[in-house]
Protein backbone atom coordinates (compact mmCIF):
# COMPACT_ATOMS: atom_id res chain seq x y z
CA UNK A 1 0.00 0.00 0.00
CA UNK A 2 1.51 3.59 -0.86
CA UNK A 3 1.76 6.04 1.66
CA UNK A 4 0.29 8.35 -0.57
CA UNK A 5 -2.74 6.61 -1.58
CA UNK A 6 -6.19 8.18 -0.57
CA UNK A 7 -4.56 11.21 1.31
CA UNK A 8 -7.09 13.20 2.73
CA UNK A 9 -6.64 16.85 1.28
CA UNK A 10 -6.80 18.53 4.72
CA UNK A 11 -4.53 20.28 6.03
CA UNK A 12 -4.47 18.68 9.88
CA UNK A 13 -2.13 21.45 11.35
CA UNK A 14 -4.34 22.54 13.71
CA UNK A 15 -4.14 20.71 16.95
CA UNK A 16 -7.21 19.13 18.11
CA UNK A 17 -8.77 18.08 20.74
CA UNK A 18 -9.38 14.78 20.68
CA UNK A 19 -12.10 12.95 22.60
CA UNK A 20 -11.53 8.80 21.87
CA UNK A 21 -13.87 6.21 22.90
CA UNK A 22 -12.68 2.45 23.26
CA UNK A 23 -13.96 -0.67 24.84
CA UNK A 24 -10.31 -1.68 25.34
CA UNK A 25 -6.85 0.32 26.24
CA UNK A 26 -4.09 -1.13 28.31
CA UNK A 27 -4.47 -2.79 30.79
CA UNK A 28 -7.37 -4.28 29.12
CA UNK A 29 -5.89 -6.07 25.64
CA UNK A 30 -8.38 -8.54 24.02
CA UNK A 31 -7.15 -7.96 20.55
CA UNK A 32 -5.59 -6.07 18.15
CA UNK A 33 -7.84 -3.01 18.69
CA UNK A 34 -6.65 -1.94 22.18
CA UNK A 35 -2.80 -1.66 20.93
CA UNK A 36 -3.91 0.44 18.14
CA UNK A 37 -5.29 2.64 19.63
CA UNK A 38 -2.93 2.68 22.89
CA UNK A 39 -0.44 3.36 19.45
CA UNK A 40 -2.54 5.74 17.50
CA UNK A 41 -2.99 8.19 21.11
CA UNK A 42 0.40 8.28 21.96
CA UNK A 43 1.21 9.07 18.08
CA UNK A 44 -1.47 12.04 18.25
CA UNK A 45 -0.35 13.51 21.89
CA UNK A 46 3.42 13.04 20.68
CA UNK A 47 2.20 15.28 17.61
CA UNK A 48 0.62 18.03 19.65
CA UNK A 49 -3.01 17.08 20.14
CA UNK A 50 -4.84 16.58 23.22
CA UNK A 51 -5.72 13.51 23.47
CA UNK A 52 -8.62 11.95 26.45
CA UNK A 53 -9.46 8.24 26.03
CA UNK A 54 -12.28 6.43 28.24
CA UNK A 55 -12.30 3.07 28.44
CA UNK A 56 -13.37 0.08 30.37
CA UNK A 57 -11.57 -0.16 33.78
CA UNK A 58 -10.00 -3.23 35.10
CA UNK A 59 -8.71 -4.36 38.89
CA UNK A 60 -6.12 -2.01 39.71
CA UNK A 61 -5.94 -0.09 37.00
CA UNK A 62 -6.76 3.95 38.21
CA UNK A 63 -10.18 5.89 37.27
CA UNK A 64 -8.21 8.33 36.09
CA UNK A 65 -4.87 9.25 35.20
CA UNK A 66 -2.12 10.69 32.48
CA UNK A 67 0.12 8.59 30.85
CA UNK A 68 2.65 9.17 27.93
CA UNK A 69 0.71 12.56 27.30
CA UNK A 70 -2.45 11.07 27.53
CA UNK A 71 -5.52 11.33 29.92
CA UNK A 72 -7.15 8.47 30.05
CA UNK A 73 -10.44 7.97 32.08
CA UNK A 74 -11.94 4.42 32.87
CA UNK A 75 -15.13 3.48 33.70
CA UNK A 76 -15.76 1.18 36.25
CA UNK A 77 -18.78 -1.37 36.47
CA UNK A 78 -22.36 -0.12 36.34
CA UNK A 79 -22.79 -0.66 39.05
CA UNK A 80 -19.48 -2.23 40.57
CA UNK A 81 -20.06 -6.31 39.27
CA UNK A 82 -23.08 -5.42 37.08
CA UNK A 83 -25.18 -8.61 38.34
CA UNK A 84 -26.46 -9.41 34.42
CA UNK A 85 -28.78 -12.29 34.31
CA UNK A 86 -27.72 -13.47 30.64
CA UNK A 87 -24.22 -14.19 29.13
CA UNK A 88 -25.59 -12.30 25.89
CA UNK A 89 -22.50 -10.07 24.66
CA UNK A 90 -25.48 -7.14 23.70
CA UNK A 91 -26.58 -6.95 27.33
CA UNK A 92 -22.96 -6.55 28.64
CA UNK A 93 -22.96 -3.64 26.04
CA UNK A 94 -25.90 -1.69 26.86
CA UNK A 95 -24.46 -1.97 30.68
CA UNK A 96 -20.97 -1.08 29.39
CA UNK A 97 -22.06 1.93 27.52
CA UNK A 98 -24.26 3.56 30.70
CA UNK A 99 -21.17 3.81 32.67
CA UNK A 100 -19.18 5.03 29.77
CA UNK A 101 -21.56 7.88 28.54
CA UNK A 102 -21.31 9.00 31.96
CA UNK A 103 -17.73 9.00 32.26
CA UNK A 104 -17.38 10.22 29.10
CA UNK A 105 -19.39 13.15 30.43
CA UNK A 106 -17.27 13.69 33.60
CA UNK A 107 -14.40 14.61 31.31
CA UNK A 108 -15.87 17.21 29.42
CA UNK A 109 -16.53 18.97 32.67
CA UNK A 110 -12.96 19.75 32.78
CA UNK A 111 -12.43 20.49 28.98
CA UNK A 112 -13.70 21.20 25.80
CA UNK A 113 -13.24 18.68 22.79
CA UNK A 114 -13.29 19.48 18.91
CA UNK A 115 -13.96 15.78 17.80
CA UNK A 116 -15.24 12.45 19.03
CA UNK A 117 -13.32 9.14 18.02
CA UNK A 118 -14.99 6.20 18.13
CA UNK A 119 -13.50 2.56 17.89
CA UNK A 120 -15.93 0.25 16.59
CA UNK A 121 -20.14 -0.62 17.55
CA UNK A 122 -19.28 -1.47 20.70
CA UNK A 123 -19.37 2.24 21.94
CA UNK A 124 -22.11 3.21 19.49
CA UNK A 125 -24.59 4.00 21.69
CA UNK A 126 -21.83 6.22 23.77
CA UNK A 127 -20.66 7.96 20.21
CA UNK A 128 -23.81 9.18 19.47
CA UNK A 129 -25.18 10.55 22.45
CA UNK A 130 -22.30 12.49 22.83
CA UNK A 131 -22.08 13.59 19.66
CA UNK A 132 -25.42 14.68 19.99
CA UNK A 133 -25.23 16.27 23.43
CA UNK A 134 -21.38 18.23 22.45
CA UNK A 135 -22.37 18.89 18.65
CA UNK A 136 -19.30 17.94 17.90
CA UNK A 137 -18.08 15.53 14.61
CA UNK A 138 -17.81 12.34 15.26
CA UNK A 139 -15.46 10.03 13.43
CA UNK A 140 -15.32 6.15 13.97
CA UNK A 141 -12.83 3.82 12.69
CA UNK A 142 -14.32 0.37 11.68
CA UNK A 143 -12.03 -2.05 12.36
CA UNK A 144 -13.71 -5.11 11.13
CA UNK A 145 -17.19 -5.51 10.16
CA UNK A 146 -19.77 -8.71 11.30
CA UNK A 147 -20.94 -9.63 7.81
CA UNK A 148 -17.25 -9.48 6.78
CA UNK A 149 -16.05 -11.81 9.95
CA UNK A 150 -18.95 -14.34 8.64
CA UNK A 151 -18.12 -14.19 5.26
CA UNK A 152 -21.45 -12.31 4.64
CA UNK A 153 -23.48 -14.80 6.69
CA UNK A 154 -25.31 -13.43 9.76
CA UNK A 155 -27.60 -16.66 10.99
CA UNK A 156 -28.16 -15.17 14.56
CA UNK A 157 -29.68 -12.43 16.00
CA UNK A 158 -27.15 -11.11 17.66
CA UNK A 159 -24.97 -11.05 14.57
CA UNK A 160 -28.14 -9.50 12.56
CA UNK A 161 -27.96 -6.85 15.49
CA UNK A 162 -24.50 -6.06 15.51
CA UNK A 163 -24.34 -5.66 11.67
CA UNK A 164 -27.34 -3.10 12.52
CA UNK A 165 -25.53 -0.89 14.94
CA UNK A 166 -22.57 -0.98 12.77
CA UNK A 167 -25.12 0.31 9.91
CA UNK A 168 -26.44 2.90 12.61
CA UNK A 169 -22.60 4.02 14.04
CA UNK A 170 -21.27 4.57 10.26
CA UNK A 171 -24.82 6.78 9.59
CA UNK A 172 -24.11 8.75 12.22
CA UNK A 173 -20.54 9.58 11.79
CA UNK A 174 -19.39 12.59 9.61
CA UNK A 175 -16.00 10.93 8.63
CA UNK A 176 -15.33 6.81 9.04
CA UNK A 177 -11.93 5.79 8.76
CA UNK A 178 -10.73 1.89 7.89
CA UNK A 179 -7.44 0.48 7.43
CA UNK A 180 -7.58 -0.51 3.49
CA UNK A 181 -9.21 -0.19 0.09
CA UNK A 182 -10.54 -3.57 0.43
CA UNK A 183 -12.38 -2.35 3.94
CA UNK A 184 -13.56 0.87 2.12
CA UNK A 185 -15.39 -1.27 -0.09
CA UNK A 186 -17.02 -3.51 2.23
CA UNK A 187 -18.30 -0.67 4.17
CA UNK A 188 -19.57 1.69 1.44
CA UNK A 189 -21.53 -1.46 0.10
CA UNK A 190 -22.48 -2.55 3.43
CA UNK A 191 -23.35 0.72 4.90
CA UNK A 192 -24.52 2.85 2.27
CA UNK A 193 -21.63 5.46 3.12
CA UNK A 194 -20.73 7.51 0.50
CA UNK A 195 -17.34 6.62 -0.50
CA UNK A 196 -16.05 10.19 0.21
CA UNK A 197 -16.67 10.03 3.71
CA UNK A 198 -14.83 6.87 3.89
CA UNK A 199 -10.84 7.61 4.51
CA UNK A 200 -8.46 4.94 4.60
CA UNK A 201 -5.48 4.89 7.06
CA UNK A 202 -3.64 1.93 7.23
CA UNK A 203 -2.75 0.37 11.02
CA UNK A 204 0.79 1.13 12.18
CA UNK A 205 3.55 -0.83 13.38
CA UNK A 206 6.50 -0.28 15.99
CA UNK A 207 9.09 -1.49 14.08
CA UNK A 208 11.56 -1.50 17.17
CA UNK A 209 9.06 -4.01 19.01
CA UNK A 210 9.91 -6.60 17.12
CA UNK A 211 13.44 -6.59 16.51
CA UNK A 212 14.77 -8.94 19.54
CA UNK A 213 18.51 -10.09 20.14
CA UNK A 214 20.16 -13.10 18.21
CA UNK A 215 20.14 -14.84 21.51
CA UNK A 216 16.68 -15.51 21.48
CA UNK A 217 15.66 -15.57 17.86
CA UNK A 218 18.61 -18.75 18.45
CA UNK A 219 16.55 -20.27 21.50
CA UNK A 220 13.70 -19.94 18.81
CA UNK A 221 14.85 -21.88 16.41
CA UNK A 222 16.67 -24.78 18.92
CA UNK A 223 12.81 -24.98 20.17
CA UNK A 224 10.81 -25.24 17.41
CA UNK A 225 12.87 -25.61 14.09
CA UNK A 226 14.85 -29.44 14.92
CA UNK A 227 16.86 -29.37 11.25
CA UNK A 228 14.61 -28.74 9.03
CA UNK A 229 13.08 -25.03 7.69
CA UNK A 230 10.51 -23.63 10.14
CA UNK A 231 6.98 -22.46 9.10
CA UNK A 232 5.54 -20.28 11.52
CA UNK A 233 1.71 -18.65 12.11
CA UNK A 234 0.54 -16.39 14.29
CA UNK A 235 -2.91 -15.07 15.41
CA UNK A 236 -5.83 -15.97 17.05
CA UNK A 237 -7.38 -19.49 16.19
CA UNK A 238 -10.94 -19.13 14.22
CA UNK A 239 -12.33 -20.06 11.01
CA UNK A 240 -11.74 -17.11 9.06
CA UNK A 241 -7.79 -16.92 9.85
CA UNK A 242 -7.79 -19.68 7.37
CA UNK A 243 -5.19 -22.16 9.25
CA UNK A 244 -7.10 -25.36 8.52
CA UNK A 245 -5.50 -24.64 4.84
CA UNK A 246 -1.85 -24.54 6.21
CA UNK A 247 -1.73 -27.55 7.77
CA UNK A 248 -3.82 -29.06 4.38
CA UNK A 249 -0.80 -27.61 2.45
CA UNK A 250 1.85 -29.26 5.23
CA UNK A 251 1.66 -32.60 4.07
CA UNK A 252 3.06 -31.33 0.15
CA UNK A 253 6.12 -29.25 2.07
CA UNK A 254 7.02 -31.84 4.00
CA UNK A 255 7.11 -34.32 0.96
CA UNK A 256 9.48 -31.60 -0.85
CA UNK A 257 11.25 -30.29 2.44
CA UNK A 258 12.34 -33.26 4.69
CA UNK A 259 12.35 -32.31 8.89
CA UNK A 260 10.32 -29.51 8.11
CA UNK A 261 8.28 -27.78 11.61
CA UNK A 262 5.37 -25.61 11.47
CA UNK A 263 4.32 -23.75 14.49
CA UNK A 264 0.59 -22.25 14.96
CA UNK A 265 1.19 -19.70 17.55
CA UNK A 266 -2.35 -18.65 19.52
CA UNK A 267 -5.30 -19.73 21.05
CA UNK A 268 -8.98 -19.45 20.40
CA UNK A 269 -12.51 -21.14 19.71
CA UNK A 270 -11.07 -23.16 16.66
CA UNK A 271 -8.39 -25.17 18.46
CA UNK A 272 -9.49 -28.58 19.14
CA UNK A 273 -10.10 -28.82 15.49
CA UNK A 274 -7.38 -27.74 14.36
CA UNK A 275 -5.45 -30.26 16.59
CA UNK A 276 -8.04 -32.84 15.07
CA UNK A 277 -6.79 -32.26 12.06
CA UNK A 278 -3.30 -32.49 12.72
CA UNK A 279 -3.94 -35.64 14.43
CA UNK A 280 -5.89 -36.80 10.72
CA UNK A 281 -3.17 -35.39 8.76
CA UNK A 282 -0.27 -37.08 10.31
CA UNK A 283 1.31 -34.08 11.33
CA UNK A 284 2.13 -34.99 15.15
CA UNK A 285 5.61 -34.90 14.61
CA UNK A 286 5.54 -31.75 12.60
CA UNK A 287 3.46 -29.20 14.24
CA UNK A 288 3.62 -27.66 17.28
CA UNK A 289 0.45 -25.51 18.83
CA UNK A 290 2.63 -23.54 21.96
CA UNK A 291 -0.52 -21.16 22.51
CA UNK A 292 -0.18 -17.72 22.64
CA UNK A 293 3.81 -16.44 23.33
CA UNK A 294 4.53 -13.23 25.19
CA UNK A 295 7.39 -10.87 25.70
CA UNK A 296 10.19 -11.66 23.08
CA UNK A 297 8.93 -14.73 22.49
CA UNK A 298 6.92 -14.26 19.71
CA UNK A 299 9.17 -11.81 17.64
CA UNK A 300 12.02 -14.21 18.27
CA UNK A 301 9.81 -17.11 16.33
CA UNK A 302 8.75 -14.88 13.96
CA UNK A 303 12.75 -13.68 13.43
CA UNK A 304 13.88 -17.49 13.26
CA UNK A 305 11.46 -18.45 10.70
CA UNK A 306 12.03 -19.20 7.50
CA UNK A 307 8.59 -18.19 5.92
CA UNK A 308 6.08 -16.85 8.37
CA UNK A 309 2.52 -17.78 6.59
CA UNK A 310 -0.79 -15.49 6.82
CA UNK A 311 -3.29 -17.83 5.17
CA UNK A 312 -6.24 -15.75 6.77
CA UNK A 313 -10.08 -16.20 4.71
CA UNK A 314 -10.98 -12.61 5.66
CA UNK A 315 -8.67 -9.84 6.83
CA UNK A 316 -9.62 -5.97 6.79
CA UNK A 317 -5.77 -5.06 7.19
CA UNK A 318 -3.39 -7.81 7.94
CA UNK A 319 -1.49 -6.06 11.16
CA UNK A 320 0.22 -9.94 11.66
CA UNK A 321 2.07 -9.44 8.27
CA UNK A 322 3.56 -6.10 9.03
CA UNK A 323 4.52 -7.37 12.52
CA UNK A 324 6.33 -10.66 10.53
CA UNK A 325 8.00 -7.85 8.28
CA UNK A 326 9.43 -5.77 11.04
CA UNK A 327 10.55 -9.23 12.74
CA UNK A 328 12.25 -9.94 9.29
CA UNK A 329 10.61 -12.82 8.33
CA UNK A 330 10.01 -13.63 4.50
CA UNK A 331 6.41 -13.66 4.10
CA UNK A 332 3.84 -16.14 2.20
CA UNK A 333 -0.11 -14.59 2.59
CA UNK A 334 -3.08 -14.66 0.62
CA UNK A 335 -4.53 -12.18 -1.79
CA UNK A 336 -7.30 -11.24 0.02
CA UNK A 337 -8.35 -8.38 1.96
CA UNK A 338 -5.53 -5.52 3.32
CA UNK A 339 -2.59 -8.25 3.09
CA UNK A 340 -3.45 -7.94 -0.96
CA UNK A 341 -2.52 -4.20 -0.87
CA UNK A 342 0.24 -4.83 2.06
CA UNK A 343 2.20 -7.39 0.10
CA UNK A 344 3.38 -7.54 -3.22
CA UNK A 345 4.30 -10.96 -4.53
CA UNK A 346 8.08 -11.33 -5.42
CA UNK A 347 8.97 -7.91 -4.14
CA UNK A 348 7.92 -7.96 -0.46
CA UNK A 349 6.67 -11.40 -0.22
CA UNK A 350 5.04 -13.94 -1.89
CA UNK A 351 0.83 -14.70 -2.26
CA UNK A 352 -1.33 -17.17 -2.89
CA UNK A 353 -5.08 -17.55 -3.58
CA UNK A 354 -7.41 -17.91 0.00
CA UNK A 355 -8.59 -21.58 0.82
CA UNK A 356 -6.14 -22.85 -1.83
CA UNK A 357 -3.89 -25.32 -0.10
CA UNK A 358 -1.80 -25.95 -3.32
CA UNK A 359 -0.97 -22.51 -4.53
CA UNK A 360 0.22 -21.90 -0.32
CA UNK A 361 2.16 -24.42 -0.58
CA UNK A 362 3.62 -22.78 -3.97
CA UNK A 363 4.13 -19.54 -2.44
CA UNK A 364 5.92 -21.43 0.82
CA UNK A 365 8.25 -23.77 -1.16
CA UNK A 366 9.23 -21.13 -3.13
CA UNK A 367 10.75 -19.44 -0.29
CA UNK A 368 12.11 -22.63 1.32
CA UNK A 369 13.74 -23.63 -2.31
CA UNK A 370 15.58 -20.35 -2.40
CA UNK A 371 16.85 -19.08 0.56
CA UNK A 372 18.62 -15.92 -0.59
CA UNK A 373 15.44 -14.84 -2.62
CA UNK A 374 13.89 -15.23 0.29
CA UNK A 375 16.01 -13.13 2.47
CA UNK A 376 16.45 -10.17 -0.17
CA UNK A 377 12.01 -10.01 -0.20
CA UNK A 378 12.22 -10.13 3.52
CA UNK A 379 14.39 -6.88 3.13
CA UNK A 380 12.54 -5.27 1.17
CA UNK A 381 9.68 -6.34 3.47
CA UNK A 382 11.05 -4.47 6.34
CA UNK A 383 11.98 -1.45 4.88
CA UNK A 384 8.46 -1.10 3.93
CA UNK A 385 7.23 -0.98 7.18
CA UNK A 386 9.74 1.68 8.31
CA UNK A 387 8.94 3.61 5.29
CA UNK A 388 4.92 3.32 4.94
CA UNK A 389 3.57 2.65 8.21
CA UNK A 390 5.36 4.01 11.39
CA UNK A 391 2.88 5.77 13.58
CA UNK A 392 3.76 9.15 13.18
CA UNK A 393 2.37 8.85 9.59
CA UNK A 394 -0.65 7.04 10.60
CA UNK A 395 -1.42 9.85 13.03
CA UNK A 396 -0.71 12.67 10.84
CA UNK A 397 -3.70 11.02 8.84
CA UNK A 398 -6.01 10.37 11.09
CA UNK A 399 -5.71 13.94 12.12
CA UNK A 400 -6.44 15.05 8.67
CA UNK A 401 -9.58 12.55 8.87
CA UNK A 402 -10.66 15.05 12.27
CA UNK A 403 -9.85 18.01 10.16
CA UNK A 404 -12.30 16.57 7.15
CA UNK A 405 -15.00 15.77 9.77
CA UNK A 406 -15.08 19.37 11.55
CA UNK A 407 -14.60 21.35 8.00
CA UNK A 408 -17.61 19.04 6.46
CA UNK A 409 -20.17 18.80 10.13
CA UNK A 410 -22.53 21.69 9.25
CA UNK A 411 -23.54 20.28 6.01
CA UNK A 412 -23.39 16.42 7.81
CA UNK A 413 -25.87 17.64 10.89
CA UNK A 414 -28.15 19.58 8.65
CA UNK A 415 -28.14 16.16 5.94
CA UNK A 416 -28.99 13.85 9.06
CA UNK A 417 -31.33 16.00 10.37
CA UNK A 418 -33.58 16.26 7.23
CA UNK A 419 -33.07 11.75 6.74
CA UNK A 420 -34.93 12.08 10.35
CA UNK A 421 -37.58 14.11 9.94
CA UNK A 422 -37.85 12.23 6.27
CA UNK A 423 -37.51 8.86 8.32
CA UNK A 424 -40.09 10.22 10.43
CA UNK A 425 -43.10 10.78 8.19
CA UNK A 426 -42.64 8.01 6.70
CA UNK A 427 -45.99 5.49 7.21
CA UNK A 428 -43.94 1.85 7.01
CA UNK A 429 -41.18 0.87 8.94
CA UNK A 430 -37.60 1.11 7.89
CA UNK A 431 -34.49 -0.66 8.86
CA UNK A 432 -32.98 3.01 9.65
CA UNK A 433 -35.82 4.21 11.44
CA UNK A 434 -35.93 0.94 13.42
CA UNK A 435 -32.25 1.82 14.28
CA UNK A 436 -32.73 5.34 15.03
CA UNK A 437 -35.99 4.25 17.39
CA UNK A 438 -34.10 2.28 19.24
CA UNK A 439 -31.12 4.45 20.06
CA UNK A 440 -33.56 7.07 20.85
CA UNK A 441 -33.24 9.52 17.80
CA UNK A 442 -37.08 9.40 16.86
């Protein structure tokens, strides 16, 4: 992906003041999502903007406090231990977003803010009323969508209902920001955003995160590799990260590449059958499933690897890859989603089709065959990531996406007030008015 493509011309000079609403930020890390935008605030306060996040508390962890140049409030439990009567993940959000709307108030007691930042539907309900209480723009970055995690399949109700409030969220917001082309896509059809309200700003790496001492990318490699090459993945285990179709490729690679080890780094929903499958495969002696590896751990298997494989089925951005790059690992993904417009086959990696065991293995023996190829693409690889997606850059951006929303909110707030009062006289029922009904807009 160029660093240039889809700049948003705004001039983000101004400092803003930034209010930011996520459901996690440390010490609370689920996923990907609290890191970026732990990242992305410490990028903007570094740059000059003020920068208040609220968030979900956890034990010890203060109300309230600065860190790094950032305020950060959290919210505790609504009340403390919420007694909920269901283990529906919708209920837990309603209670979440109480206590954050009202902490989320509480700070602009003390200050003033120029733009709300919202991460994802599970702080819709808290985006929108404050957007609506502060008139202020509010921008939301969709990470990842629910039709897109179920390959456009949403059986349940509770999918049908996320996939609503991510319709209702993306409505509401004057500017949404994703991470690739292939994301802008998916949400414009989704979503029925106009495309030009859609900005996309890729994720950002640390580079120096993943750059660990010889020492340990050795201890790596004595653990897992034996004398063969080493095949590594990392990332959570489910369906959609596509690593049934690794070890379906194994089999092939280890025909062509005697001693050969893979290692499936993670842990999630989708383990036991993976294991069953390595059990049905053969592949006892060949893969190893550690779980999830902290500290310098998982750089240092990434580093010792001699292709690191992202065979994901859906994948808005492909943060995993850039993490493999910066770890200097020669890469092997599939063309699908962000990694399409991350890597470019035979200059910064090589790619293969999704759910196509025998072009991965292609793409993997073709690195294992040729080791100094391999090590000149996982070069080039790396200086990519320096280059293109460092997190000064990616703030810089996202600034210019606040910019865009406060330069376009007059014309936004006078467009969604006319849809309401057009939503409003009308006789039947619509999906939108449903939405808006429910969050209490008519």
């Amino acid at each position: 992906m160029s660093p240039d493509a889809d700049v948003i011309d705004i001039n983000p000079a101004r400092h803003q003041r930034v209010l930011m609403l996520s459901w996690e930020y440390p010490p609370v890390l689920v996923g990907g999502l609290g890191r970026h935008v732990h990242a992305l605030s410490l990028a903007l306060a570094a740059a000059g903007h003020e920068v208040t996040v609220v968030t979900r508390h956890a034990d010890g962890a203060p109300l309230e406090e600065y860190a790094d140049g950032v305020r950060i409030l959290r919210a505790p439990e609504d009340p403390v231990t919420f007694p909920l009567t269901t283990n529906s993940l919708l209920a837990w959000t309603m209670a979440f977003n109480h206590t954050l709307t009202r902490t989320a108030l509480r700070a602009t007691e003390t200050g003033t803010y120029d733009v709300i930042h919202a991460h994802d539907w599970l702080v819709a309900h808290t985006a929108t009323t404050l957007r609506e209480h502060l008139d202020v723009p509010l921008v939301t970055t969709i990470h990842a969508t629910e039709a897109g995690r179920h390959q456009g399949w949403l059986p349940e109700e509770m999918n049908r209902t996320i996939h609503g409030v991510e319709h209702w969220l993306a409505g509401e917001s004057g500017r949404v920001i994703v991470c690739s082309g292939y994301m802008r896509q998916e949400v414009t059809a989704l979503f029925d955003v106009p495309a030009v309200r859609v900005d996309v700003v890729p994720n950002g790496v640390e580079p120096h995160r993943w750059r660990v001492p010889a020492s340990a990318v050795a201890a790596a490699r004595a653990r897992f590799a034996g004398d063969g090459p080493l095949v590594t993945f990392a990332g959570r285990l489910v369906y959609e990260k596509g690593v049934q179709h690794l070890l379906a490729g194994l089999p092939r690679l280890r025909e062509r590449h005697p001693g050969l080890r893979a290692v499936i780094v993670g842990d999630g929903p989708y383990r036991s059958a993976l294991e069953a499958e390595v059990r049905r495969l053969g592949l006892g002696g060949t893969v190893s499933m550690p779980g999830f590896l902290g500290g310098t751990e998982l750089p240092a298997v990434m580093a010792a690897s001699d292709c690191f494989a992202v065979p994901s089925i859906y994948e808005p951005f492909g943060m995993v890859a850039l993490e493999g790059a910066a770890a200097g690992a020669p890469l092997a993904v599939a063309r699908t989603g962000g990694l399409a417009e991350i890597v470019e086959s035979g200059v910064t990696g090589m790619t293969f089709a999704p759910q196509d065991p025998d072009g991965l293995s292609e793409a993997v023996d073709a690195l294992l065959s040729d080791r100094e190829r391999a090590r000149l693409l996982a070069r080039r690889a790396r200086s990519m990531v320096h280059e293109q997606f460092g997190w000064s850059a990616i703030a810089h951006r996202t600034a210019a996406s606040y910019a865009a929303a406060i330069a376009g909110d007059v014309a936004f707030t006078a467009a969604r007030a006319e849809l309401r009062m057009t939503v409003g006289r009308a006789t039947a029922p619509s999906p939108e008015g449903n939405l808006l009904a429910a969050a209490g807009l008519r």
